[in-house]
N, C-alpha and C. Protein backbone atom coordinates (compact mmCIF):
# COMPACT_ATOMS: atom_id res chain seq x y z
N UNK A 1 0.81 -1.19 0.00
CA UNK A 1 0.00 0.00 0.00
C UNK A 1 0.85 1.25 0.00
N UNK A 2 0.35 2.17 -0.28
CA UNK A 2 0.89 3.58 -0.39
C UNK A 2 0.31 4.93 0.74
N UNK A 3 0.73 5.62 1.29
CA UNK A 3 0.33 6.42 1.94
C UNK A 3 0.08 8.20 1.20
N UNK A 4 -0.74 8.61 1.45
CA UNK A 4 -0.68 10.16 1.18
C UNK A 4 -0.95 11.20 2.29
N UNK A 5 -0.01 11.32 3.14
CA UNK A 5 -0.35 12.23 4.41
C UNK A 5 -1.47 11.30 5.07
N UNK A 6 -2.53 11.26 5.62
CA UNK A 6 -3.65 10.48 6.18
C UNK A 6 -4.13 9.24 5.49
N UNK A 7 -3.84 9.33 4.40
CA UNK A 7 -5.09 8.76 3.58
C UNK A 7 -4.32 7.64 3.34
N UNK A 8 -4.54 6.42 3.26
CA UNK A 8 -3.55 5.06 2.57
C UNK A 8 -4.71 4.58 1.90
N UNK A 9 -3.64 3.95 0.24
CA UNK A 9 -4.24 3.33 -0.53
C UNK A 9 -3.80 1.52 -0.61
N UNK A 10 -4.56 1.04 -0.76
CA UNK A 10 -3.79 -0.21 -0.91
C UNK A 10 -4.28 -1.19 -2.13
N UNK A 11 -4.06 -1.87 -2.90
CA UNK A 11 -4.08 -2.54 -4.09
C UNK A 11 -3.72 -3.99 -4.28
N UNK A 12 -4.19 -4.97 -4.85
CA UNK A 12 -4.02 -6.31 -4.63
C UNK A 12 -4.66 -6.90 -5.87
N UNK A 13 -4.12 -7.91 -6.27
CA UNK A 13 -4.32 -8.66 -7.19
C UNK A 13 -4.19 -9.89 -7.23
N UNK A 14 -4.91 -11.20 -7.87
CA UNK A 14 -5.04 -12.29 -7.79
C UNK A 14 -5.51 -13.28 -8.77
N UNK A 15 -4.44 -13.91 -8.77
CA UNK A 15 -5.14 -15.00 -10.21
C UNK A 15 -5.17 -16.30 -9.97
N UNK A 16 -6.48 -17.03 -10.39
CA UNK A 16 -6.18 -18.26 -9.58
C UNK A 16 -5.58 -19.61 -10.60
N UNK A 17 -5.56 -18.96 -11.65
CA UNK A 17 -5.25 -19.87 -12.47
C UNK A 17 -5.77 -20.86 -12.59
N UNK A 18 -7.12 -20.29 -13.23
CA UNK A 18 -7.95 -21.44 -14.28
C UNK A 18 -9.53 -20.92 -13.84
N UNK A 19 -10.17 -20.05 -12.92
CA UNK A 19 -11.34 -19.66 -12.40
C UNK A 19 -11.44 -18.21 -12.83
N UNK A 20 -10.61 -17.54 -12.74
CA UNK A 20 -10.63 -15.79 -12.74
C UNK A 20 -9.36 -15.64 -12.21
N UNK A 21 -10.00 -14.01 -12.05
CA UNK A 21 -9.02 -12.65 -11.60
C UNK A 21 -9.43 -11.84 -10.82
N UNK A 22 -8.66 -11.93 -9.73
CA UNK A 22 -9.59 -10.37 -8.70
C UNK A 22 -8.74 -9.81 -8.36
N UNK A 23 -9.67 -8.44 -8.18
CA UNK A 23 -8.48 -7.20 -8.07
C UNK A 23 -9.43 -6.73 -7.03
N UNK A 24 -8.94 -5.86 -6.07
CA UNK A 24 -9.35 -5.07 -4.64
C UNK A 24 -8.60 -3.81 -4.48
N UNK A 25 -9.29 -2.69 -4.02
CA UNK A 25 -8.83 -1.38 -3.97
C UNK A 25 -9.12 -1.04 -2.46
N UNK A 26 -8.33 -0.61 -1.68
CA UNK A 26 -9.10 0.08 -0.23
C UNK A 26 -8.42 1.12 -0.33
N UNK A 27 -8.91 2.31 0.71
CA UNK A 27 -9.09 3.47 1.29
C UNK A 27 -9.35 4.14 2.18
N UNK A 28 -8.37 3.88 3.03
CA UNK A 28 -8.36 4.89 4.71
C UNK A 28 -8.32 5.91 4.60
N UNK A 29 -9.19 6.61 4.88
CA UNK A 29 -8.47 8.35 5.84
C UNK A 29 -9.68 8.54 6.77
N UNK A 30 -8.96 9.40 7.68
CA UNK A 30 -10.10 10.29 8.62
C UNK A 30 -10.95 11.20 7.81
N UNK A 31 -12.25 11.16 8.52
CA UNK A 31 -13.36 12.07 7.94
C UNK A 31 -13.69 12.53 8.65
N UNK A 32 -14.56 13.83 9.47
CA UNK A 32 -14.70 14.64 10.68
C UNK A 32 -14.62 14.02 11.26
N UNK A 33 -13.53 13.76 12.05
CA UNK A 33 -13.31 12.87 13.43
C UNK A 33 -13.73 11.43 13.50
N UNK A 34 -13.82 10.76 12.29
CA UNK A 34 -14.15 9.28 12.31
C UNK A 34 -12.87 8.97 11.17
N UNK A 35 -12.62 7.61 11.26
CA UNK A 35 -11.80 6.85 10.62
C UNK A 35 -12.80 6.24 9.63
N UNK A 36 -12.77 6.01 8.13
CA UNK A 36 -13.41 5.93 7.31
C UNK A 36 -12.69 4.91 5.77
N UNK A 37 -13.26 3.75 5.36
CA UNK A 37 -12.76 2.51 4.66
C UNK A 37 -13.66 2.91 3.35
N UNK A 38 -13.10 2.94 2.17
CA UNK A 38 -13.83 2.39 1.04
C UNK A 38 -13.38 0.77 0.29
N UNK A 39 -13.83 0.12 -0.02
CA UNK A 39 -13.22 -0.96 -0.55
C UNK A 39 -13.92 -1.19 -1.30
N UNK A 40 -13.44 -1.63 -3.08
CA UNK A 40 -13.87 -1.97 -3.97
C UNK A 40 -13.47 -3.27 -4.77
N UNK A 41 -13.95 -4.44 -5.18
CA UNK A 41 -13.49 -5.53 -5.14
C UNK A 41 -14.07 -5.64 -6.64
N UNK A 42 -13.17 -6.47 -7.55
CA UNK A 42 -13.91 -7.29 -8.76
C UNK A 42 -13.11 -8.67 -9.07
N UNK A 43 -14.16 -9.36 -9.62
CA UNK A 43 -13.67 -10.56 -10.05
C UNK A 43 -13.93 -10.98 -11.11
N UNK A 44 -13.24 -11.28 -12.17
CA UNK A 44 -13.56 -11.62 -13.77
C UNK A 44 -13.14 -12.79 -14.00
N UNK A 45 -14.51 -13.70 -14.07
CA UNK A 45 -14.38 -15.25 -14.55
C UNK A 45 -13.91 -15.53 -15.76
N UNK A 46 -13.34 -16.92 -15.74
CA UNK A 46 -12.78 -16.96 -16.94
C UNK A 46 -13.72 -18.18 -17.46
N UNK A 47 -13.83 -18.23 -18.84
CA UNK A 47 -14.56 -18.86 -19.70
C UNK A 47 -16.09 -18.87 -19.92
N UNK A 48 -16.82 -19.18 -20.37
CA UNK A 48 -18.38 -18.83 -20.72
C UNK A 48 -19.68 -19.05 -19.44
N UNK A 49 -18.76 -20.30 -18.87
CA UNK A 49 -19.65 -20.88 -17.63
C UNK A 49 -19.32 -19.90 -16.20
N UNK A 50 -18.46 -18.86 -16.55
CA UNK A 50 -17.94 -18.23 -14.88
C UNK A 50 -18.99 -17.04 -14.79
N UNK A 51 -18.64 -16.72 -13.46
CA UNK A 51 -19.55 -15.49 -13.52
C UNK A 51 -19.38 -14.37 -12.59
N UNK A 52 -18.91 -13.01 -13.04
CA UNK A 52 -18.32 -11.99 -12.81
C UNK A 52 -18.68 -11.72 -11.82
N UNK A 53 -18.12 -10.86 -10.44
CA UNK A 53 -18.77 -10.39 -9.13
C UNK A 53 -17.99 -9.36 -9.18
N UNK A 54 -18.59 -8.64 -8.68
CA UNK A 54 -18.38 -7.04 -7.76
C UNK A 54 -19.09 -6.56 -6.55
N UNK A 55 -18.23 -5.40 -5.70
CA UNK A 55 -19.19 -4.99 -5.08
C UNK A 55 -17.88 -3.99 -4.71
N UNK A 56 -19.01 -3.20 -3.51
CA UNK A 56 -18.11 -2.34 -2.33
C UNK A 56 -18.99 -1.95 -1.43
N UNK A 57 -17.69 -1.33 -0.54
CA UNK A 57 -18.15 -1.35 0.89
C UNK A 57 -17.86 0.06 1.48
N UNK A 58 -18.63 0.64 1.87
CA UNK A 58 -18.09 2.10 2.61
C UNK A 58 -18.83 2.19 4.14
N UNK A 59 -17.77 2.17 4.89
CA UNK A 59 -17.95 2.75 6.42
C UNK A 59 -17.08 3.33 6.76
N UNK A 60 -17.68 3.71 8.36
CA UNK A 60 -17.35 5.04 9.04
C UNK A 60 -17.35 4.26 10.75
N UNK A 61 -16.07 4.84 11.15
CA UNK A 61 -16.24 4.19 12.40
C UNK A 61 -15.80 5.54 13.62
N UNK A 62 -16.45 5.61 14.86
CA UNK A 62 -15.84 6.47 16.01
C UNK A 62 -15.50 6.28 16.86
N UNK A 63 -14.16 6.23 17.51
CA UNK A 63 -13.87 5.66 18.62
C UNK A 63 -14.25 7.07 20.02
N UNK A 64 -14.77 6.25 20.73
CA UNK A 64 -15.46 7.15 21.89
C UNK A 64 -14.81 6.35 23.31
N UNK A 65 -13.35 6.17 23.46
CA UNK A 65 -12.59 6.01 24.26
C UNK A 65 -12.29 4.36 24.50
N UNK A 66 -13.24 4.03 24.99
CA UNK A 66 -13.58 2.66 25.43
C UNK A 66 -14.74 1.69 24.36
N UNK A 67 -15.48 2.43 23.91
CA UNK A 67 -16.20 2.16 22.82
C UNK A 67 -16.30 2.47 21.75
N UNK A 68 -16.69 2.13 20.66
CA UNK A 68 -16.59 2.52 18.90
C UNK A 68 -18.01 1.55 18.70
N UNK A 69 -18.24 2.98 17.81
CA UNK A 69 -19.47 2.91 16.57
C UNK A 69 -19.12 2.87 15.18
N UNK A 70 -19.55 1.88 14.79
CA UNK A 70 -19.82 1.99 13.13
C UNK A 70 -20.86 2.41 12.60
N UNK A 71 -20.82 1.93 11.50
CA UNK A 71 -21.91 2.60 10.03
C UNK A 71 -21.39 1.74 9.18
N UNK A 72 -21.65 0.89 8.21
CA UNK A 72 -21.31 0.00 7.00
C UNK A 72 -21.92 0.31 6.07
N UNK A 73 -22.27 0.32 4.81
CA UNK A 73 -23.25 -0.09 3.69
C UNK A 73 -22.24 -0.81 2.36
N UNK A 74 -22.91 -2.10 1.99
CA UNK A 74 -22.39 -2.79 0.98
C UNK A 74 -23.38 -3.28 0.45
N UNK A 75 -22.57 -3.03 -1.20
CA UNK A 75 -23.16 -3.35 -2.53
C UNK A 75 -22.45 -4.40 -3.61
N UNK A 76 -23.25 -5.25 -3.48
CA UNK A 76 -22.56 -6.28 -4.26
C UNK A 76 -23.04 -7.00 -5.30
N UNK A 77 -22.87 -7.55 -6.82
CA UNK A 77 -23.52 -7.79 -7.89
C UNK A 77 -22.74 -8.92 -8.05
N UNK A 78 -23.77 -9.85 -9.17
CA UNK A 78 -23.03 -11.29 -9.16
C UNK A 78 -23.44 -11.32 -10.78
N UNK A 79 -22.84 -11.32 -11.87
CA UNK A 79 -23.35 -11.66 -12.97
C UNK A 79 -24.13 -10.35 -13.57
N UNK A 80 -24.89 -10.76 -14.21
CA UNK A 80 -26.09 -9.47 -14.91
C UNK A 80 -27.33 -9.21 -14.51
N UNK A 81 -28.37 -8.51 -14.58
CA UNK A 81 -29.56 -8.13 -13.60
C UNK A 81 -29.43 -7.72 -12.37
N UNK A 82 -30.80 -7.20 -12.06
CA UNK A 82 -30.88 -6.60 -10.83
C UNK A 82 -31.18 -7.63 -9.71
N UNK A 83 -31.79 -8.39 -9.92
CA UNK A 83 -31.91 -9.58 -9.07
C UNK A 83 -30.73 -10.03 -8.30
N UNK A 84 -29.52 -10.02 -9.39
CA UNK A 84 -28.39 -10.37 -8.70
C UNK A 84 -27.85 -9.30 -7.93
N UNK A 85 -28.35 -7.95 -7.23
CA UNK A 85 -27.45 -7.39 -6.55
C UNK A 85 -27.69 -7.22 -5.12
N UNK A 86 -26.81 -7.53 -4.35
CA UNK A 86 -27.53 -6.99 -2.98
C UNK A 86 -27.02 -5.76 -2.20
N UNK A 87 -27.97 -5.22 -1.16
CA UNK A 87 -27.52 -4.19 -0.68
C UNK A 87 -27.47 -4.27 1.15
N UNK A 88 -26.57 -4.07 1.69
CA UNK A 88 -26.79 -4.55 3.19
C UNK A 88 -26.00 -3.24 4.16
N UNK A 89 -26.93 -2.60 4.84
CA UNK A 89 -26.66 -1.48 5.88
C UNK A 89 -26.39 -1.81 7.14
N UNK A 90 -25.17 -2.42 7.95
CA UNK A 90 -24.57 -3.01 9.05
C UNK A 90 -24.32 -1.75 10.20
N UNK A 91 -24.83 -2.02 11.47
CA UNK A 91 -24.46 -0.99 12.57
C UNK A 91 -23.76 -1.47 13.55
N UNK A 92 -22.59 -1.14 13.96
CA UNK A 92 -21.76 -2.21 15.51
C UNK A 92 -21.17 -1.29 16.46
N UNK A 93 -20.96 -1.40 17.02
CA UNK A 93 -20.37 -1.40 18.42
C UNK A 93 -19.58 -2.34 18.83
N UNK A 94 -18.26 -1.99 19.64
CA UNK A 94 -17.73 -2.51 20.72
C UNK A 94 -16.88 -1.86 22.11
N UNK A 95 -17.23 -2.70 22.83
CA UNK A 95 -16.53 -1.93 23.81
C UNK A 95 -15.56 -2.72 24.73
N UNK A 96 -14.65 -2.09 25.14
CA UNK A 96 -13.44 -2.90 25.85
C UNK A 96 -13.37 -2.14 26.98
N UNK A 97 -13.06 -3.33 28.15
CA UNK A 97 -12.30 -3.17 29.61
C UNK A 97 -11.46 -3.22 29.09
């Protein structure tokens, strides 16, 4: 990965030799006082029978000393149509002694 003052990028690639290819993008930096992830993922099947996926993910997290809040939302597609995509809005917490 690479850094730019706050922000780190990081990049990855993968071939499995003989299924596809996936490639992944993430993205740290702080955003008003929260720490904040984008990640973007694809995968390109190989031959007529495979079948392409994508998606991404963007959250936001706050650490409040002893505890942290998130925020998630991910979007992810499998192939062609709308049928194939889903969308999922995740909320967490944890807290440590």
């Amino acid at each position: 990965g690479m850094s730019f003052g706050d922000i780190g990028v990081s990049y990855g690639m993968y071939s499995t030799d003989g299924s596809g290819d996936a490639t992944m993008i993430v993205v740290d930096m702080p955003l008003m006082g929260m720490t904040s992830k984008v990640t973007f993922a694809d995968f390109d099947a190989e031959g007529l029978a495979g079948t392409d996926a994508d998606g991404y993910q963007i959250g936001l997290m706050k650490s409040l000393g002893a505890a942290s809040f998130g925020v998630e939302f991910a979007h992810s597609e499998a192939g062609s149509g709308q049928d194939n995509e889903t969308e999922t809005w995740k909320l967490g917490y944890s807290v440590f002694f």
